[in-house]
C-alpha atoms as a PDB file:
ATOM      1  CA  UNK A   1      24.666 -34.650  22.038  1.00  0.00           C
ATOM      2  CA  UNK A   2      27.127 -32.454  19.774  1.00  0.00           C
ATOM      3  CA  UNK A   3      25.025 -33.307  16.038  1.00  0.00           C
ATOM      4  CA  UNK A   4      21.368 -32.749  18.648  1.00  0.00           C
ATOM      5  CA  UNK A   5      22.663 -29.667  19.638  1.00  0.00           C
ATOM      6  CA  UNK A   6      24.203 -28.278  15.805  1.00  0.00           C
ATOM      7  CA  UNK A   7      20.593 -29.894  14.116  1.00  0.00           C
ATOM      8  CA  UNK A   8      18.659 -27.335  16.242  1.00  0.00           C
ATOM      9  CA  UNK A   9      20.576 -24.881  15.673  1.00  0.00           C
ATOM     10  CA  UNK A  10      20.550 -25.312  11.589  1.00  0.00           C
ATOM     11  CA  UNK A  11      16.618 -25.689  12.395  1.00  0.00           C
ATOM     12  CA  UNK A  12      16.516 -22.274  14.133  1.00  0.00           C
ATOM     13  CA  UNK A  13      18.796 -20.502  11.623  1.00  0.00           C
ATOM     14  CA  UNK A  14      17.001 -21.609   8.978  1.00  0.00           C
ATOM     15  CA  UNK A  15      13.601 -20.082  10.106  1.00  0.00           C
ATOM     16  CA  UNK A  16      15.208 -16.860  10.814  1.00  0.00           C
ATOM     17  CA  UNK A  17      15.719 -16.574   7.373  1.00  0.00           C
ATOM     18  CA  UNK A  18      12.080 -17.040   6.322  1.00  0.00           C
ATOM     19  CA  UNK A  19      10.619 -14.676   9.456  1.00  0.00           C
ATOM     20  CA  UNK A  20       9.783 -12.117   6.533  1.00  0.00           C
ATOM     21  CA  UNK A  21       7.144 -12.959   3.882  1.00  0.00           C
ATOM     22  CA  UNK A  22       8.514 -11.602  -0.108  1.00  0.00           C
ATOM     23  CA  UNK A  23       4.809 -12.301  -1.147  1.00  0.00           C
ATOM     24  CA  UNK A  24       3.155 -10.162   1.322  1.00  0.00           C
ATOM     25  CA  UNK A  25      -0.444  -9.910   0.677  1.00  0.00           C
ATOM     26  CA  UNK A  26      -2.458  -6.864   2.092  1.00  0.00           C
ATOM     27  CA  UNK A  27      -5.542  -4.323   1.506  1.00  0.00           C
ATOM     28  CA  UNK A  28      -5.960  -1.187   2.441  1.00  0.00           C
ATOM     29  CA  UNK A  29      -8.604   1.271   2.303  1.00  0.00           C
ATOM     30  CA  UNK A  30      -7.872   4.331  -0.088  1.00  0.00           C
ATOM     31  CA  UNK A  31      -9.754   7.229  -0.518  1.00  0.00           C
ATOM     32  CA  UNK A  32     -10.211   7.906  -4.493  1.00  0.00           C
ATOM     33  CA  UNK A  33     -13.468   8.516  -6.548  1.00  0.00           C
ATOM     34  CA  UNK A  34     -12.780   8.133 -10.269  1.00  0.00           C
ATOM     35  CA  UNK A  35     -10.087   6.218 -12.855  1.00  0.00           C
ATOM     36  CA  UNK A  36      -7.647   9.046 -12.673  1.00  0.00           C
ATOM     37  CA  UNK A  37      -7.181   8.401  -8.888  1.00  0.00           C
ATOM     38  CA  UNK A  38      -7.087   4.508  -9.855  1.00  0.00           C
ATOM     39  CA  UNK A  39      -3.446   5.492 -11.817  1.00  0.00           C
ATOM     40  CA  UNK A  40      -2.119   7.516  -9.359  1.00  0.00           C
ATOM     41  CA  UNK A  41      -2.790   5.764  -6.333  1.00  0.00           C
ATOM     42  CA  UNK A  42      -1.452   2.285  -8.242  1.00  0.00           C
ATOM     43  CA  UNK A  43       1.640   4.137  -9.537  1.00  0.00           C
ATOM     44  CA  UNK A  44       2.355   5.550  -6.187  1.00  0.00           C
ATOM     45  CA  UNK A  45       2.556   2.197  -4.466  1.00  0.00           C
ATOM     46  CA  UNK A  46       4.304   0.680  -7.348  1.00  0.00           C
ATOM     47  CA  UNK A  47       6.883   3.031  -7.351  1.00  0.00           C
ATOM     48  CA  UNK A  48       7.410   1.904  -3.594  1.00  0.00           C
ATOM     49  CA  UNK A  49      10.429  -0.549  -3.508  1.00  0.00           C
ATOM     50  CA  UNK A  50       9.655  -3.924  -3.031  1.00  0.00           C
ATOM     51  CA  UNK A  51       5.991  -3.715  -3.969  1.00  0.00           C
ATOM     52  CA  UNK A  52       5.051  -6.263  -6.585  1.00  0.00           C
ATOM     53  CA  UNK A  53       1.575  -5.616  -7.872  1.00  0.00           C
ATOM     54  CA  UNK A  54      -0.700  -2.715  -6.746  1.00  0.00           C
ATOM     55  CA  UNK A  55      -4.781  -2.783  -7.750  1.00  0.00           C
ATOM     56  CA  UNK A  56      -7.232  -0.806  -6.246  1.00  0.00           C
ATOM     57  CA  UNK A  57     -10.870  -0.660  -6.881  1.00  0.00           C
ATOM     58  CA  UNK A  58     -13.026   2.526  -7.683  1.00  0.00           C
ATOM     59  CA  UNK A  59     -16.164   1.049  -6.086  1.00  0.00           C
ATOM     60  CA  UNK A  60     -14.976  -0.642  -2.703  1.00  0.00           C
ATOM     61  CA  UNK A  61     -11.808   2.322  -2.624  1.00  0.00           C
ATOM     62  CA  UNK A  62      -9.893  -1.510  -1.778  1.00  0.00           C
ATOM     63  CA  UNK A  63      -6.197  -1.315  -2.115  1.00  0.00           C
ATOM     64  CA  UNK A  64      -4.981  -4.474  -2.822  1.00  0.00           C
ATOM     65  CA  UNK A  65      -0.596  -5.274  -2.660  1.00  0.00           C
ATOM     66  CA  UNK A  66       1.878  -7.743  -3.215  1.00  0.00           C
ATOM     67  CA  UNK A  67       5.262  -6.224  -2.036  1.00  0.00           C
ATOM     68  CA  UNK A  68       7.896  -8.117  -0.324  1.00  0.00           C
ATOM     69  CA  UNK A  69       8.065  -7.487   3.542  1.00  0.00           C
ATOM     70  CA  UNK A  70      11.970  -7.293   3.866  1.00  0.00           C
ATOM     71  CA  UNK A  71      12.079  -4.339   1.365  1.00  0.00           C
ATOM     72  CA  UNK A  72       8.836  -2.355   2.293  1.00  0.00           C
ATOM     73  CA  UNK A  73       6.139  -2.110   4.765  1.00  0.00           C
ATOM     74  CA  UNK A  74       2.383  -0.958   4.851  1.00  0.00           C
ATOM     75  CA  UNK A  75       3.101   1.887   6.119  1.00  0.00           C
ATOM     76  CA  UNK A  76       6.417   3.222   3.872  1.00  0.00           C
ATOM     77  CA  UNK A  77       3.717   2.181   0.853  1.00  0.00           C
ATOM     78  CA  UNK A  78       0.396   4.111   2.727  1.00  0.00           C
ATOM     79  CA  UNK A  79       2.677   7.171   2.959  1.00  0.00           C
ATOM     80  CA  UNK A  80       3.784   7.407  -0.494  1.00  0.00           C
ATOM     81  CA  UNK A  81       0.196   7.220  -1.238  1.00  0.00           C
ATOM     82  CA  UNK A  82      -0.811  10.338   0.965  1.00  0.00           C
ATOM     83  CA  UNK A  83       2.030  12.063  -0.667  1.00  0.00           C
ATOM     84  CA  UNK A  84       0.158  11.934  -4.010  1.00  0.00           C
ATOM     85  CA  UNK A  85      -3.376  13.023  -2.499  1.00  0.00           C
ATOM     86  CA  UNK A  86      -4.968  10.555  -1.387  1.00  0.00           C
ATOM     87  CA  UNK A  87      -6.094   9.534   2.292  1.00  0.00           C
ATOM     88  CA  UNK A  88      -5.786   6.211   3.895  1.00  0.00           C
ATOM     89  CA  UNK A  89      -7.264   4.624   7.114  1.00  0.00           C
ATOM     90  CA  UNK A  90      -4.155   5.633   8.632  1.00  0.00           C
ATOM     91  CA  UNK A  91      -2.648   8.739   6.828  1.00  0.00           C
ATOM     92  CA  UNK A  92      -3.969  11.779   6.022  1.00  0.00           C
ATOM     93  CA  UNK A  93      -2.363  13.810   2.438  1.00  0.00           C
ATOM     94  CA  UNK A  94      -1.214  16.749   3.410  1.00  0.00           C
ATOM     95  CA  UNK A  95      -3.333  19.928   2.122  1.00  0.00           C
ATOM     96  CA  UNK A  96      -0.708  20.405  -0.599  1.00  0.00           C
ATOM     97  CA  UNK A  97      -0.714  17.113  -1.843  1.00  0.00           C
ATOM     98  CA  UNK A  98      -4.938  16.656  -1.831  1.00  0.00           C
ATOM     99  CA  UNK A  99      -4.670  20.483  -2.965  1.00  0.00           C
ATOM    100  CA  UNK A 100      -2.537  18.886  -6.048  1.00  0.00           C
ATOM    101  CA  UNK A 101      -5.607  16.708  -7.400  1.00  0.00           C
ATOM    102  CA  UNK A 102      -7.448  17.600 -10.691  1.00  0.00           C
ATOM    103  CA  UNK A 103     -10.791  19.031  -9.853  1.00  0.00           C
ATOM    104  CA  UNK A 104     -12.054  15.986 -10.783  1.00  0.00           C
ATOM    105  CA  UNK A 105     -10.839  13.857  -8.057  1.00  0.00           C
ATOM    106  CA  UNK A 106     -11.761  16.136  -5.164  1.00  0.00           C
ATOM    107  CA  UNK A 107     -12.826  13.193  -3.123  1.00  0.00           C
ATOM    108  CA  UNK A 108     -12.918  15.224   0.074  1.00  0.00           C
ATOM    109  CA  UNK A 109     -16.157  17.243  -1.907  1.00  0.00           C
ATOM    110  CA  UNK A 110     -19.437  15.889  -1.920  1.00  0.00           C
ATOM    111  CA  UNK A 111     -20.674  17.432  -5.083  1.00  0.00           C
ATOM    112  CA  UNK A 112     -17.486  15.514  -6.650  1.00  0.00           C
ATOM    113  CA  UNK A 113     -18.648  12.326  -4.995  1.00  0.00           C
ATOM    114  CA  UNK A 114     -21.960  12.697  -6.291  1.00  0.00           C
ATOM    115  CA  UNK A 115     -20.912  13.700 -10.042  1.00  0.00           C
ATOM    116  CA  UNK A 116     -18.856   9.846  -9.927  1.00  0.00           C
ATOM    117  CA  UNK A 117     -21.775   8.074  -8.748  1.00  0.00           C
END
């Protein structure tokens, strides 16, 4: 009964240690329009501790991560990306930070939008 009882317990104490994933995969939508917006947005979420690889796409505005879920979350890494400019499903930049942008990456204009297509 004693060795039942100190098995389950290694059992459970061993998946509490592997409850968080350090090869997190996850996309999120970014709004960007050209390859300027491409280097900040990556560089923002790299910058973000524990985040491992950072792509996003200029066509599908898909931001794609690898970060490791015990030293970041979606959310620390969506804010640091509204803190350079640009939106996400869930944030909005601030008007100082989308105010920041070069003209160039207005992505809130139409005209802008237009001139990238």
């Amino acid at each position: 009964m004693k060795t039942i009882l100190i098995t389950f317990t290694m059992l459970f104490a061993g998946t509490l240690s592997y409850g968080q994933n350090k090869n997190a995969k996850a996309s999120i939508q970014v709004d960007g329009v050209c390859m300027m917006c491409k280097k900040r947005i990556e560089k923002a979420s790299i910058k973000t501790k524990g985040v491992k690889s950072a792509v996003w796409n200029v066509d599908t505005h898909e931001l794609r991560l690898i970060f490791d879920e015990n030293k970041t979350s979606i959310g620390q890494i969506e804010s640091n990306v509204t803190a350079v400019g640009h939106d996400t499903k869930s944030f909005v930049a601030s008007k100082e930070a989308y105010g920041s942008l070069y003209p160039c990456c207005k992505y809130r204009d139409e005209s802008v939008i237009q001139d990238h297509k």
